[in-house]
PDB file of N, CA and C in Angstrom:
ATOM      1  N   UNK A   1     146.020  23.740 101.001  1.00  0.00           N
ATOM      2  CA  UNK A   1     146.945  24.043  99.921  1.00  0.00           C
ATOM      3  C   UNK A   1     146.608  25.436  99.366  1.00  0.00           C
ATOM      4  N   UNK A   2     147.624  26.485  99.546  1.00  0.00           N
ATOM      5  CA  UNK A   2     147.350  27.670  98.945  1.00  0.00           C
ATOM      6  C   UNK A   2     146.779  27.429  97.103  1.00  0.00           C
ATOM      7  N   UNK A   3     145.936  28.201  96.807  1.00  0.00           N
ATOM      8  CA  UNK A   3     145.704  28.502  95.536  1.00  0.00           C
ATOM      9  C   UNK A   3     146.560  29.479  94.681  1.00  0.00           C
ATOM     10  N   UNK A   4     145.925  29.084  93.429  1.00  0.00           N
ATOM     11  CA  UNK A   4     147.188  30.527  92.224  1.00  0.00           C
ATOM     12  C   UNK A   4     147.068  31.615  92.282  1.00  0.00           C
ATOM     13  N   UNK A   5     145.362  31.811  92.418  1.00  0.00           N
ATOM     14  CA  UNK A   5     145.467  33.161  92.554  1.00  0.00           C
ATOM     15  C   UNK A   5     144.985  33.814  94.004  1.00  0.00           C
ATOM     16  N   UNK A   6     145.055  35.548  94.130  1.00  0.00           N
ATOM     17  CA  UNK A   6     144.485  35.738  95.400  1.00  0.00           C
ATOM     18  C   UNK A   6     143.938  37.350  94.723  1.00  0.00           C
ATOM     19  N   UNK A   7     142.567  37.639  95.422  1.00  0.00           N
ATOM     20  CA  UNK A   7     141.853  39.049  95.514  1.00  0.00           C
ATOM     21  C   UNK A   7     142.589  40.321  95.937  1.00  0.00           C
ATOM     22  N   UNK A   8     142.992  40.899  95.713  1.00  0.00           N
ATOM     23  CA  UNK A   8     143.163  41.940  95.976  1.00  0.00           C
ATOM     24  C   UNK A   8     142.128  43.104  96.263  1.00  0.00           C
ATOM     25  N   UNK A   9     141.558  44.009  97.570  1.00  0.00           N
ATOM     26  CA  UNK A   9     141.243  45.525  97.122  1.00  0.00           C
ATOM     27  C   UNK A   9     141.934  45.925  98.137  1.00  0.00           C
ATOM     28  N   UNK A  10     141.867  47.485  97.199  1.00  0.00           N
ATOM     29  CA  UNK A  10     142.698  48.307  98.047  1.00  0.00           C
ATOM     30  C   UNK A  10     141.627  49.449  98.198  1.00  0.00           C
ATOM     31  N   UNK A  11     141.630  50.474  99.392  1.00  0.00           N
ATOM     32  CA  UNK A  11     140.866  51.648  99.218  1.00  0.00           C
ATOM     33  C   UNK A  11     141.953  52.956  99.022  1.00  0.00           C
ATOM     34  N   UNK A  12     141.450  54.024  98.309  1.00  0.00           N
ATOM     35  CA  UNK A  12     142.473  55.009  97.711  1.00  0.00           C
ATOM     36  C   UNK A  12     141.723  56.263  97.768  1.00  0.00           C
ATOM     37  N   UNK A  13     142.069  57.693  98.037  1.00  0.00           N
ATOM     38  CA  UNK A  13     141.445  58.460  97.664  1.00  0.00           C
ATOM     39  C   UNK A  13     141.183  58.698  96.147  1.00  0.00           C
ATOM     40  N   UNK A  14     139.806  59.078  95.601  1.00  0.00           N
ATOM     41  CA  UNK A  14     139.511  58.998  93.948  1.00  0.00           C
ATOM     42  C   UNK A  14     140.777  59.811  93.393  1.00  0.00           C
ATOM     43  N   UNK A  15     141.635  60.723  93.908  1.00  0.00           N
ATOM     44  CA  UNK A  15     142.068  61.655  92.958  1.00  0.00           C
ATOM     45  C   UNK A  15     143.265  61.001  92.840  1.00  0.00           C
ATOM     46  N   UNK A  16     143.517  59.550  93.823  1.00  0.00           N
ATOM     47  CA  UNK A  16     145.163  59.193  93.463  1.00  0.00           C
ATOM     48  C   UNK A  16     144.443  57.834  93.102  1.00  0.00           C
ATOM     49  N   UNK A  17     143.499  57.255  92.235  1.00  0.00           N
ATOM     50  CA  UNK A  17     143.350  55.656  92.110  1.00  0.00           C
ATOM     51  C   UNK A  17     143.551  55.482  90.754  1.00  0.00           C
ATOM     52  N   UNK A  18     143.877  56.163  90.206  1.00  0.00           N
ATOM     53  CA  UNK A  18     144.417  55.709  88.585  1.00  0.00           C
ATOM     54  C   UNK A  18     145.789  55.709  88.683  1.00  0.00           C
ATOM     55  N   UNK A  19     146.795  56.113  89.648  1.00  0.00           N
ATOM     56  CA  UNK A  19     147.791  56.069  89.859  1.00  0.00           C
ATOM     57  C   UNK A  19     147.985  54.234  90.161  1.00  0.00           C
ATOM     58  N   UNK A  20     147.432  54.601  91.505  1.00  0.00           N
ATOM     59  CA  UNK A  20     147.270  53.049  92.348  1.00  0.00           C
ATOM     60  C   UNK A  20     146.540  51.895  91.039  1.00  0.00           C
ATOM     61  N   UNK A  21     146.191  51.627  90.347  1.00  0.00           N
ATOM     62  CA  UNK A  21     145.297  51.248  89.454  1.00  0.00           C
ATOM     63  C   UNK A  21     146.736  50.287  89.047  1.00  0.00           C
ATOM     64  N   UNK A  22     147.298  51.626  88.401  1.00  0.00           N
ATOM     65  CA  UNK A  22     148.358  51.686  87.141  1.00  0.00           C
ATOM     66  C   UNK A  22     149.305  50.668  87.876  1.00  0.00           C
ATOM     67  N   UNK A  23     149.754  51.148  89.345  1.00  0.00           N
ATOM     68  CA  UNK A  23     151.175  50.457  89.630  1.00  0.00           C
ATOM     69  C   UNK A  23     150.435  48.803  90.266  1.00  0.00           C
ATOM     70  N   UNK A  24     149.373  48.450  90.527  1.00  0.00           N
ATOM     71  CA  UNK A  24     149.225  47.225  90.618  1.00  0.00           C
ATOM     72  C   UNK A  24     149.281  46.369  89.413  1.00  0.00           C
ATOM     73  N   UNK A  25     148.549  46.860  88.377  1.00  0.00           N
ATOM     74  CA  UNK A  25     148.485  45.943  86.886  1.00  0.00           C
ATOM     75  C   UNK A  25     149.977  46.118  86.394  1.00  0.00           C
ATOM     76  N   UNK A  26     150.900  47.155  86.135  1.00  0.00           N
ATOM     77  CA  UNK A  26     152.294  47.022  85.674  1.00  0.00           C
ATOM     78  C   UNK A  26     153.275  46.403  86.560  1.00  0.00           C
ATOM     79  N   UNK A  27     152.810  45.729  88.232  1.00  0.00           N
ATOM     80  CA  UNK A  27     153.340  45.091  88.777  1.00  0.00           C
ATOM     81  C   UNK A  27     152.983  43.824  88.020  1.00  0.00           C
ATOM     82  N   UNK A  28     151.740  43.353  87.420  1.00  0.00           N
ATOM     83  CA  UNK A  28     151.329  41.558  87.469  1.00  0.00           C
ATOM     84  C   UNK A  28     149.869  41.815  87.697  1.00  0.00           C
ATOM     85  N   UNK A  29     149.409  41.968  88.492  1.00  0.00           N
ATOM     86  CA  UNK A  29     147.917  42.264  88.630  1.00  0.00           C
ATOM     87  C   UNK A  29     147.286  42.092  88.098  1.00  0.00           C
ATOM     88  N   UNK A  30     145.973  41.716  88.092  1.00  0.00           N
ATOM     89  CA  UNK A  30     145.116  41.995  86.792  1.00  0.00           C
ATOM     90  C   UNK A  30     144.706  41.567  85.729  1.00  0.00           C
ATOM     91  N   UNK A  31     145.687  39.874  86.114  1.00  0.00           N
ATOM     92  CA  UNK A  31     145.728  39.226  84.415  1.00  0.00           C
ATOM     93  C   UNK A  31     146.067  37.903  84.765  1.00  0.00           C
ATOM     94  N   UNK A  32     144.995  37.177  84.521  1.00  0.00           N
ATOM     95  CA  UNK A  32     145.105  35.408  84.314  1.00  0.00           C
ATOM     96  C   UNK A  32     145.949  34.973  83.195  1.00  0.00           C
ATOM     97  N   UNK A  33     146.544  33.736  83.699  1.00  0.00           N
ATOM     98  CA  UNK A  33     147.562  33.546  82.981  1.00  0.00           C
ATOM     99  C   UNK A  33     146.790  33.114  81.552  1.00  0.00           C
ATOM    100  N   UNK A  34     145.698  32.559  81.251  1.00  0.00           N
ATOM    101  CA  UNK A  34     145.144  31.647  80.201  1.00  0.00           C
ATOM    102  C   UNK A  34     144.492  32.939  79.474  1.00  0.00           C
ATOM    103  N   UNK A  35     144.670  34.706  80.021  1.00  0.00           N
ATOM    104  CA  UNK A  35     143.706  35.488  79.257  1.00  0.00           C
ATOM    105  C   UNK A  35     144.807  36.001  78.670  1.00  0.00           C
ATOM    106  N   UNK A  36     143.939  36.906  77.380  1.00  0.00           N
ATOM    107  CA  UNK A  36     144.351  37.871  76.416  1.00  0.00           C
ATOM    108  C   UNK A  36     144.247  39.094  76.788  1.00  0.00           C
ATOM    109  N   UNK A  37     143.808  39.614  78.386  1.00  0.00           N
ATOM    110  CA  UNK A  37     143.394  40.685  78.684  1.00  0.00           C
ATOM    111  C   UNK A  37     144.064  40.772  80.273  1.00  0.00           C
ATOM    112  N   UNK A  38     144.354  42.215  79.726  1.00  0.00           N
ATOM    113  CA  UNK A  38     145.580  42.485  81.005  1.00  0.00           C
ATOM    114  C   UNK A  38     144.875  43.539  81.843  1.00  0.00           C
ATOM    115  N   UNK A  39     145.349  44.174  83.165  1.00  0.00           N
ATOM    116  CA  UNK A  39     144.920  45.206  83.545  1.00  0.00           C
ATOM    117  C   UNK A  39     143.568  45.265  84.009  1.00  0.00           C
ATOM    118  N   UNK A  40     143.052  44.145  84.670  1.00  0.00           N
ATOM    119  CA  UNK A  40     141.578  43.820  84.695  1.00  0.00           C
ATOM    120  C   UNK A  40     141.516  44.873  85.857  1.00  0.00           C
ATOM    121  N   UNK A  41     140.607  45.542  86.524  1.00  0.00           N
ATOM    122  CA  UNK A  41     140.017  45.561  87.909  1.00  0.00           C
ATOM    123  C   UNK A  41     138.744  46.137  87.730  1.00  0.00           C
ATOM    124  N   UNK A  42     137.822  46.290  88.725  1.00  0.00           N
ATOM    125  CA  UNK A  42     136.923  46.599  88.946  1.00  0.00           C
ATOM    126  C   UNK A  42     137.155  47.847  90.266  1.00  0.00           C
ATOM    127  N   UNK A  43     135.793  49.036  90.385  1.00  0.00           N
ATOM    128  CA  UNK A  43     135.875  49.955  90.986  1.00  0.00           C
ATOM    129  C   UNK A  43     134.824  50.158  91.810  1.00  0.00           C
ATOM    130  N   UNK A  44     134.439  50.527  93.010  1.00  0.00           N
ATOM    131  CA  UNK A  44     133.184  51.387  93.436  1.00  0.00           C
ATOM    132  C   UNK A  44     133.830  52.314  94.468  1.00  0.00           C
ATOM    133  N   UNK A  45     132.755  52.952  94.208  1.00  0.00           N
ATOM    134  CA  UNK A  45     132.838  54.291  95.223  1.00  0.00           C
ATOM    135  C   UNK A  45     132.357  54.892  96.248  1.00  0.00           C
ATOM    136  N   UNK A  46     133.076  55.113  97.437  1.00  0.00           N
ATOM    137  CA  UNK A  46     132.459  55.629  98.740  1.00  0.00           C
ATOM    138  C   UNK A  46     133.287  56.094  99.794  1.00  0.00           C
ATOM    139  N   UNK A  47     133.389  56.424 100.861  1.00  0.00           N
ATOM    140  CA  UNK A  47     133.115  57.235 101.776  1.00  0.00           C
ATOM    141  C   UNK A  47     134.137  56.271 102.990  1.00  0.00           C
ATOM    142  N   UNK A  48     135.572  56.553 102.892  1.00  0.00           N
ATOM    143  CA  UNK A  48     136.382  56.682 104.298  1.00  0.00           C
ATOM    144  C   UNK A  48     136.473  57.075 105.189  1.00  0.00           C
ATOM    145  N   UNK A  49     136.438  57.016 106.123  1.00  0.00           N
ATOM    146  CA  UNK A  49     136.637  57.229 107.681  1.00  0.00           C
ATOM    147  C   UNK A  49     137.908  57.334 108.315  1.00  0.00           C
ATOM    148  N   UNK A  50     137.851  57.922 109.151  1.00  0.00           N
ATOM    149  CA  UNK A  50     139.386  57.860 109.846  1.00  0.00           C
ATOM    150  C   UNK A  50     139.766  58.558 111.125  1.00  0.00           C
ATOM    151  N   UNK A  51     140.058  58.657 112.125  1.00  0.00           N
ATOM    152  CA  UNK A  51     140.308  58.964 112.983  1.00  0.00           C
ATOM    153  C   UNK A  51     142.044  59.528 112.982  1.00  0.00           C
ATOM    154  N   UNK A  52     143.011  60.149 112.836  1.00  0.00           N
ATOM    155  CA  UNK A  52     144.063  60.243 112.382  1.00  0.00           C
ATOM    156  C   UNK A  52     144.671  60.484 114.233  1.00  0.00           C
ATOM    157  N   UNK A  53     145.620  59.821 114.881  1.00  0.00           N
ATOM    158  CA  UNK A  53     145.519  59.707 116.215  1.00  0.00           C
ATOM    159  C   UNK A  53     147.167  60.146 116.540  1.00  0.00           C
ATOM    160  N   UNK A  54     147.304  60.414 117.906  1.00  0.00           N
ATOM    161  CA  UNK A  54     148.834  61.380 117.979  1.00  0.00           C
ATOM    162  C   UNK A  54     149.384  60.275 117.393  1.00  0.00           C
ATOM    163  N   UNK A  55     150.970  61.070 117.376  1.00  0.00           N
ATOM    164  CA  UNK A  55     151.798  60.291 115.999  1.00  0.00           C
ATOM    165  C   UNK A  55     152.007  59.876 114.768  1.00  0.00           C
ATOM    166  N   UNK A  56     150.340  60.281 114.452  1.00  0.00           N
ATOM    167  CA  UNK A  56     150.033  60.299 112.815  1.00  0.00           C
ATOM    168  C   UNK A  56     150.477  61.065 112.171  1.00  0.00           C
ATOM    169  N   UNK A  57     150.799  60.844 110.938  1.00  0.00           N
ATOM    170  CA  UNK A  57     151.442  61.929 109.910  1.00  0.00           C
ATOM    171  C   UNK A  57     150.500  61.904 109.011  1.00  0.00           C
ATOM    172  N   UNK A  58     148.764  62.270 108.570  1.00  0.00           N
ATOM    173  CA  UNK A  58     148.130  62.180 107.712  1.00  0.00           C
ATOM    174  C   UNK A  58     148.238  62.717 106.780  1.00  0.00           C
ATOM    175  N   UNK A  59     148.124  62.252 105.430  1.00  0.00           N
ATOM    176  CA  UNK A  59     147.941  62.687 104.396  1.00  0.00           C
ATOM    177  C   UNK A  59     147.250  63.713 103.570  1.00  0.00           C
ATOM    178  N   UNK A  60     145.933  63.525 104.284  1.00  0.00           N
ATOM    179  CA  UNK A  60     144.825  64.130 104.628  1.00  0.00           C
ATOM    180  C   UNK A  60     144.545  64.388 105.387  1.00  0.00           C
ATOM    181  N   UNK A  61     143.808  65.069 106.248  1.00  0.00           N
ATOM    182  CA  UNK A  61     143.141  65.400 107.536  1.00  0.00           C
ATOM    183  C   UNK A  61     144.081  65.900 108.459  1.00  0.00           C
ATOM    184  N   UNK A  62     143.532  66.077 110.000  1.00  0.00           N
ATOM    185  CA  UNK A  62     144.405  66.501 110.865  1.00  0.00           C
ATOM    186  C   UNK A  62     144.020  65.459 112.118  1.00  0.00           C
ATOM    187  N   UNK A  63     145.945  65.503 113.101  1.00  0.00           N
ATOM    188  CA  UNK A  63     145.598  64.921 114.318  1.00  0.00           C
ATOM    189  C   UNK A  63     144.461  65.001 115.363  1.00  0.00           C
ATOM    190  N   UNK A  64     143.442  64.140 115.608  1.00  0.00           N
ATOM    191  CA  UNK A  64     142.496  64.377 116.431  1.00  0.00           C
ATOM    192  C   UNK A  64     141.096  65.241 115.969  1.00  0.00           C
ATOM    193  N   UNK A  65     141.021  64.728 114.793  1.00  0.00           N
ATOM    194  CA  UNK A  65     139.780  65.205 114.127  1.00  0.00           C
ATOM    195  C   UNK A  65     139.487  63.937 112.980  1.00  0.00           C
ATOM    196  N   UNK A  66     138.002  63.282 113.225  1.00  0.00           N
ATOM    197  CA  UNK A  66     137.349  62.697 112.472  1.00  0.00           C
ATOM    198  C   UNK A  66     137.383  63.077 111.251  1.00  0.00           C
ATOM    199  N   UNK A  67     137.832  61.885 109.711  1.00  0.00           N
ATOM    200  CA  UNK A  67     138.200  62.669 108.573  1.00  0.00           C
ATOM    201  C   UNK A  67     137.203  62.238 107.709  1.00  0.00           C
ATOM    202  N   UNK A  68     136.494  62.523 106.492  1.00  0.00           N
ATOM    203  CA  UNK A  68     135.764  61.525 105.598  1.00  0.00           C
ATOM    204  C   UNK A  68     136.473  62.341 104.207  1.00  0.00           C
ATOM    205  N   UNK A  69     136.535  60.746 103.543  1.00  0.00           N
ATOM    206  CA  UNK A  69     137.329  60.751 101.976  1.00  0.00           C
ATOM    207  C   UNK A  69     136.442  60.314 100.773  1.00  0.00           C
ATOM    208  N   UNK A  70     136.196  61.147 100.147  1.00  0.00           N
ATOM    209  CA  UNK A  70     135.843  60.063  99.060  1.00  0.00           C
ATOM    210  C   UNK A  70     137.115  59.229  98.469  1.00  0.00           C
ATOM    211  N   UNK A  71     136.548  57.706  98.730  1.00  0.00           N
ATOM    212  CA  UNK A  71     137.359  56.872  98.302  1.00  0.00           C
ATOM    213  C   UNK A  71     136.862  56.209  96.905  1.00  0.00           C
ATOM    214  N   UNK A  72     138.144  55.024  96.605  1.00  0.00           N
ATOM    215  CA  UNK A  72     137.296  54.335  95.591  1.00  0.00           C
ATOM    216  C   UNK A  72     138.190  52.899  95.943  1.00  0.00           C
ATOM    217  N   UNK A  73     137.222  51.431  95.531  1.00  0.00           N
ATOM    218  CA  UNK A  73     137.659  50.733  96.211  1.00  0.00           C
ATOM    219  C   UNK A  73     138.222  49.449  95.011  1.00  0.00           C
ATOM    220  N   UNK A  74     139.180  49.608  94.740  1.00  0.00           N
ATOM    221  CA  UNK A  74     139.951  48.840  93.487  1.00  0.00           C
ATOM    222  C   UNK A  74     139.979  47.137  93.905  1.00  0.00           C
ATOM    223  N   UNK A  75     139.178  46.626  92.972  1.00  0.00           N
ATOM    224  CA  UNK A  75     139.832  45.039  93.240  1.00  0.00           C
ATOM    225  C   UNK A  75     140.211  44.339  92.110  1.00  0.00           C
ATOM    226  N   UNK A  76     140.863  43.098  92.228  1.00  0.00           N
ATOM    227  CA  UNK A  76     141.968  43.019  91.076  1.00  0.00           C
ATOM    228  C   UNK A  76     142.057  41.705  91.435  1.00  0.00           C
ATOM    229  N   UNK A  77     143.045  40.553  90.681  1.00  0.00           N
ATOM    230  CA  UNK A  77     143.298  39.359  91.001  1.00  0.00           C
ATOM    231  C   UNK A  77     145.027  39.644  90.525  1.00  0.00           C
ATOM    232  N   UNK A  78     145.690  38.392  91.081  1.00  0.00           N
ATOM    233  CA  UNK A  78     146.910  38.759  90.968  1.00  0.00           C
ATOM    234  C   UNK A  78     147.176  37.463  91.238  1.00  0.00           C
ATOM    235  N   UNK A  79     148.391  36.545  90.643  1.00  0.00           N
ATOM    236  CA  UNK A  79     149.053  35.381  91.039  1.00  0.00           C
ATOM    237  C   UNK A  79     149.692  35.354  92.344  1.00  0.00           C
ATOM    238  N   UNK A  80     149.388  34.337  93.103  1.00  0.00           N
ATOM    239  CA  UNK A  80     150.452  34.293  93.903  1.00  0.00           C
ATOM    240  C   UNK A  80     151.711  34.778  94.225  1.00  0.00           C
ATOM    241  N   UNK A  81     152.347  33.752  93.288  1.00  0.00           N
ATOM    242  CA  UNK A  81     153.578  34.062  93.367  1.00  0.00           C
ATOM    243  C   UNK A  81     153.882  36.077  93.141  1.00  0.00           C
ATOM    244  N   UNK A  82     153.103  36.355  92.754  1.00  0.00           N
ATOM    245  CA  UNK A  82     153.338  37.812  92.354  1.00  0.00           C
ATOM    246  C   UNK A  82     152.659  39.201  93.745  1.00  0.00           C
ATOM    247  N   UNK A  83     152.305  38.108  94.332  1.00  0.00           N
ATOM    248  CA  UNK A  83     151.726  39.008  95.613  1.00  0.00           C
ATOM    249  C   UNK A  83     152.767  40.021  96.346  1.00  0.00           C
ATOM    250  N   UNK A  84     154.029  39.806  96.305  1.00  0.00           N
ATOM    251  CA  UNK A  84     154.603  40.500  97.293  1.00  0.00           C
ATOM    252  C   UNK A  84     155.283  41.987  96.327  1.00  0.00           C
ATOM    253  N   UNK A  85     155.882  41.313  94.879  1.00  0.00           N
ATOM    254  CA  UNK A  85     155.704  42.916  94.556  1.00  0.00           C
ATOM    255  C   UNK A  85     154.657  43.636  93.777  1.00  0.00           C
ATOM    256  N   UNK A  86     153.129  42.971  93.856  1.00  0.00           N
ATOM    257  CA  UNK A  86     152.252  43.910  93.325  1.00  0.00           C
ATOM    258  C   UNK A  86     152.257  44.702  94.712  1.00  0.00           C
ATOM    259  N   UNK A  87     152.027  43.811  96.001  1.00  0.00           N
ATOM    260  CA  UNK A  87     151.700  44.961  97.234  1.00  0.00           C
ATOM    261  C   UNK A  87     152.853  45.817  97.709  1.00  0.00           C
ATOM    262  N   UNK A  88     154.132  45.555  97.149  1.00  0.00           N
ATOM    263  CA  UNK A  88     155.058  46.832  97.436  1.00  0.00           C
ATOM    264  C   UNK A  88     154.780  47.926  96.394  1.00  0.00           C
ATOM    265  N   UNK A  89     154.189  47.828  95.029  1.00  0.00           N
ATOM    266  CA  UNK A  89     154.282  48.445  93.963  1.00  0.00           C
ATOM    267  C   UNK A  89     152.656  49.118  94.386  1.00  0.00           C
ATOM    268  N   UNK A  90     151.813  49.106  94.602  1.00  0.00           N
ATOM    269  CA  UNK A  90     150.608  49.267  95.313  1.00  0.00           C
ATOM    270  C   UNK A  90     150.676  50.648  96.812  1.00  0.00           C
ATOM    271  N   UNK A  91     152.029  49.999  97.049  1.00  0.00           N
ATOM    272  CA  UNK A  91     152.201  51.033  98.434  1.00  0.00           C
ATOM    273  C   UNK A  91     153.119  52.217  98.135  1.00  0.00           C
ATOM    274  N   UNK A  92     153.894  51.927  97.368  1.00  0.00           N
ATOM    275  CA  UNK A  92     154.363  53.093  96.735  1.00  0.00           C
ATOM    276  C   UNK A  92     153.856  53.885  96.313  1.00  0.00           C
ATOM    277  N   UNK A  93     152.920  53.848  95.452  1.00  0.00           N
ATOM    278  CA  UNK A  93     151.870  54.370  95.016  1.00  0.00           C
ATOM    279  C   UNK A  93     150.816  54.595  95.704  1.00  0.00           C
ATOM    280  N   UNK A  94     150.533  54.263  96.610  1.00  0.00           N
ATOM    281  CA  UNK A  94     149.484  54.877  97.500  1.00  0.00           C
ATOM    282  C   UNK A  94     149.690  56.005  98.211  1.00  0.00           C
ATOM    283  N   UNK A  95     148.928  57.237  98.169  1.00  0.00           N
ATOM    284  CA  UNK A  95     149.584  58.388  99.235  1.00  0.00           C
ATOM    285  C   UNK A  95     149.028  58.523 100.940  1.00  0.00           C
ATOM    286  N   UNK A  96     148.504  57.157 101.385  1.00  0.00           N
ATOM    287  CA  UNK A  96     148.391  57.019 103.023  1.00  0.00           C
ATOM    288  C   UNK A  96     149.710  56.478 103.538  1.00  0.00           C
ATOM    289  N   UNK A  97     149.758  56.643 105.053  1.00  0.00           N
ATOM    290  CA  UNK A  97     151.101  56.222 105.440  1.00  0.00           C
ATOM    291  C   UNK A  97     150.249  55.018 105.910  1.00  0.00           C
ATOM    292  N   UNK A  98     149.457  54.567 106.017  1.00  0.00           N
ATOM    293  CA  UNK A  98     148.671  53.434 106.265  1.00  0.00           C
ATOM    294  C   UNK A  98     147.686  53.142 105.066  1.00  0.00           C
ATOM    295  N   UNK A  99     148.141  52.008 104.434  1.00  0.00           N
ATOM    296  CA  UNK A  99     147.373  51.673 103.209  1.00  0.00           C
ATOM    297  C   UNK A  99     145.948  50.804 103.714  1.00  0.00           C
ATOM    298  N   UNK A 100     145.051  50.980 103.589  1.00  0.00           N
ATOM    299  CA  UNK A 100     143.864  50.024 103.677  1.00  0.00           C
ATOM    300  C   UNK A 100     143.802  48.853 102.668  1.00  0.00           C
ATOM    301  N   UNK A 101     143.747  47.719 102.911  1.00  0.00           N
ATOM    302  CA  UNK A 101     143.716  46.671 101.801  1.00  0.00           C
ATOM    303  C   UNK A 101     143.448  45.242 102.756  1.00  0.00           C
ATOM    304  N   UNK A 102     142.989  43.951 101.531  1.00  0.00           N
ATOM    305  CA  UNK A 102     142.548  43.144 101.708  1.00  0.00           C
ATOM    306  C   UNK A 102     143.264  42.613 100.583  1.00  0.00           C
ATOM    307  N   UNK A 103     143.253  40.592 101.004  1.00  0.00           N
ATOM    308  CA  UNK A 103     144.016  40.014 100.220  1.00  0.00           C
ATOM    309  C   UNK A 103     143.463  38.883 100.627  1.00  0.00           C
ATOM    310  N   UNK A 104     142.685  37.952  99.445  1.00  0.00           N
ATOM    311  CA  UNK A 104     142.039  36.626  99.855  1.00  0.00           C
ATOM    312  C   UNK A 104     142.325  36.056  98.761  1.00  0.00           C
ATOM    313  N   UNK A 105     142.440  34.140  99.353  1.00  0.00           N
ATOM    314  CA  UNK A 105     142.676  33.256  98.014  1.00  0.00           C
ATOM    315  C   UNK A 105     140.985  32.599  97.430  1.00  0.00           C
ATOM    316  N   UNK A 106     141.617  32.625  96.556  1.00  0.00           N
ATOM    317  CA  UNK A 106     140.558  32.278  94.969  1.00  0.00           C
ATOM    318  C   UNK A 106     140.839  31.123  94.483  1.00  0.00           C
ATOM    319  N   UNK A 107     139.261  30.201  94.736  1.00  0.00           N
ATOM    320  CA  UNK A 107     139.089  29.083  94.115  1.00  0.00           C
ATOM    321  C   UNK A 107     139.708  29.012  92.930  1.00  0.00           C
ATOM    322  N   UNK A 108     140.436  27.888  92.249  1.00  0.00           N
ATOM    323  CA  UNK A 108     140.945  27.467  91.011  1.00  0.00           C
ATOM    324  C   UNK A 108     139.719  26.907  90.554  1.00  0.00           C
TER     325      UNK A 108
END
């Protein structure tokens, strides 16, 4: 039986994650239904990788050259039911044409 809520992280370059931050919590994100406190996530910071391969349109970096980012790695909780437009509102806001992210369910 799926659960209510599910984990969210996403990885972002640092200079666009207050963006990405912003459009997950004003999607739903971030906030148990029983709290007084909205906009929750947590942050750490490190070091992306990437290989950007023909046909890529990177954001950063170039075709056929090993890239490193400082990233930062946002995680968040989010309702279910609210999963599909925090992660469209998440990708919009993200500036990769390939978003990195993870999405797991959470014990009730």
């Amino acid at each position: 039986m799926p659960t209510k809520y599910v984990k969210i992280a996403v990885f972002v370059p640092e200079e666009n994650a207050e963006a990405v931050r912003l459009a997950l919590c004003n999607a739903g994100a971030g906030k148990r239904e029983d709290s007084n406190y909205s906009h929750c996530t947590f942050s750490t910071k490190g070091i992306g990788r990437f290989l950007p391969e023909d046909g890529a349109n990177p954001h950063i970096g170039t075709v056929g050259a090993l890239e490193e980012v400082a990233e930062e790695r946002i995680e968040t909780i989010c309702l279910r039911s609210l999963l599909p437009e925090v992660l469209v509102a998440m990708k919009q806001a993200h500036p990769y044409e390939e978003v990195a992210y993870d999405v797991w369910s959470l014990e009730d």
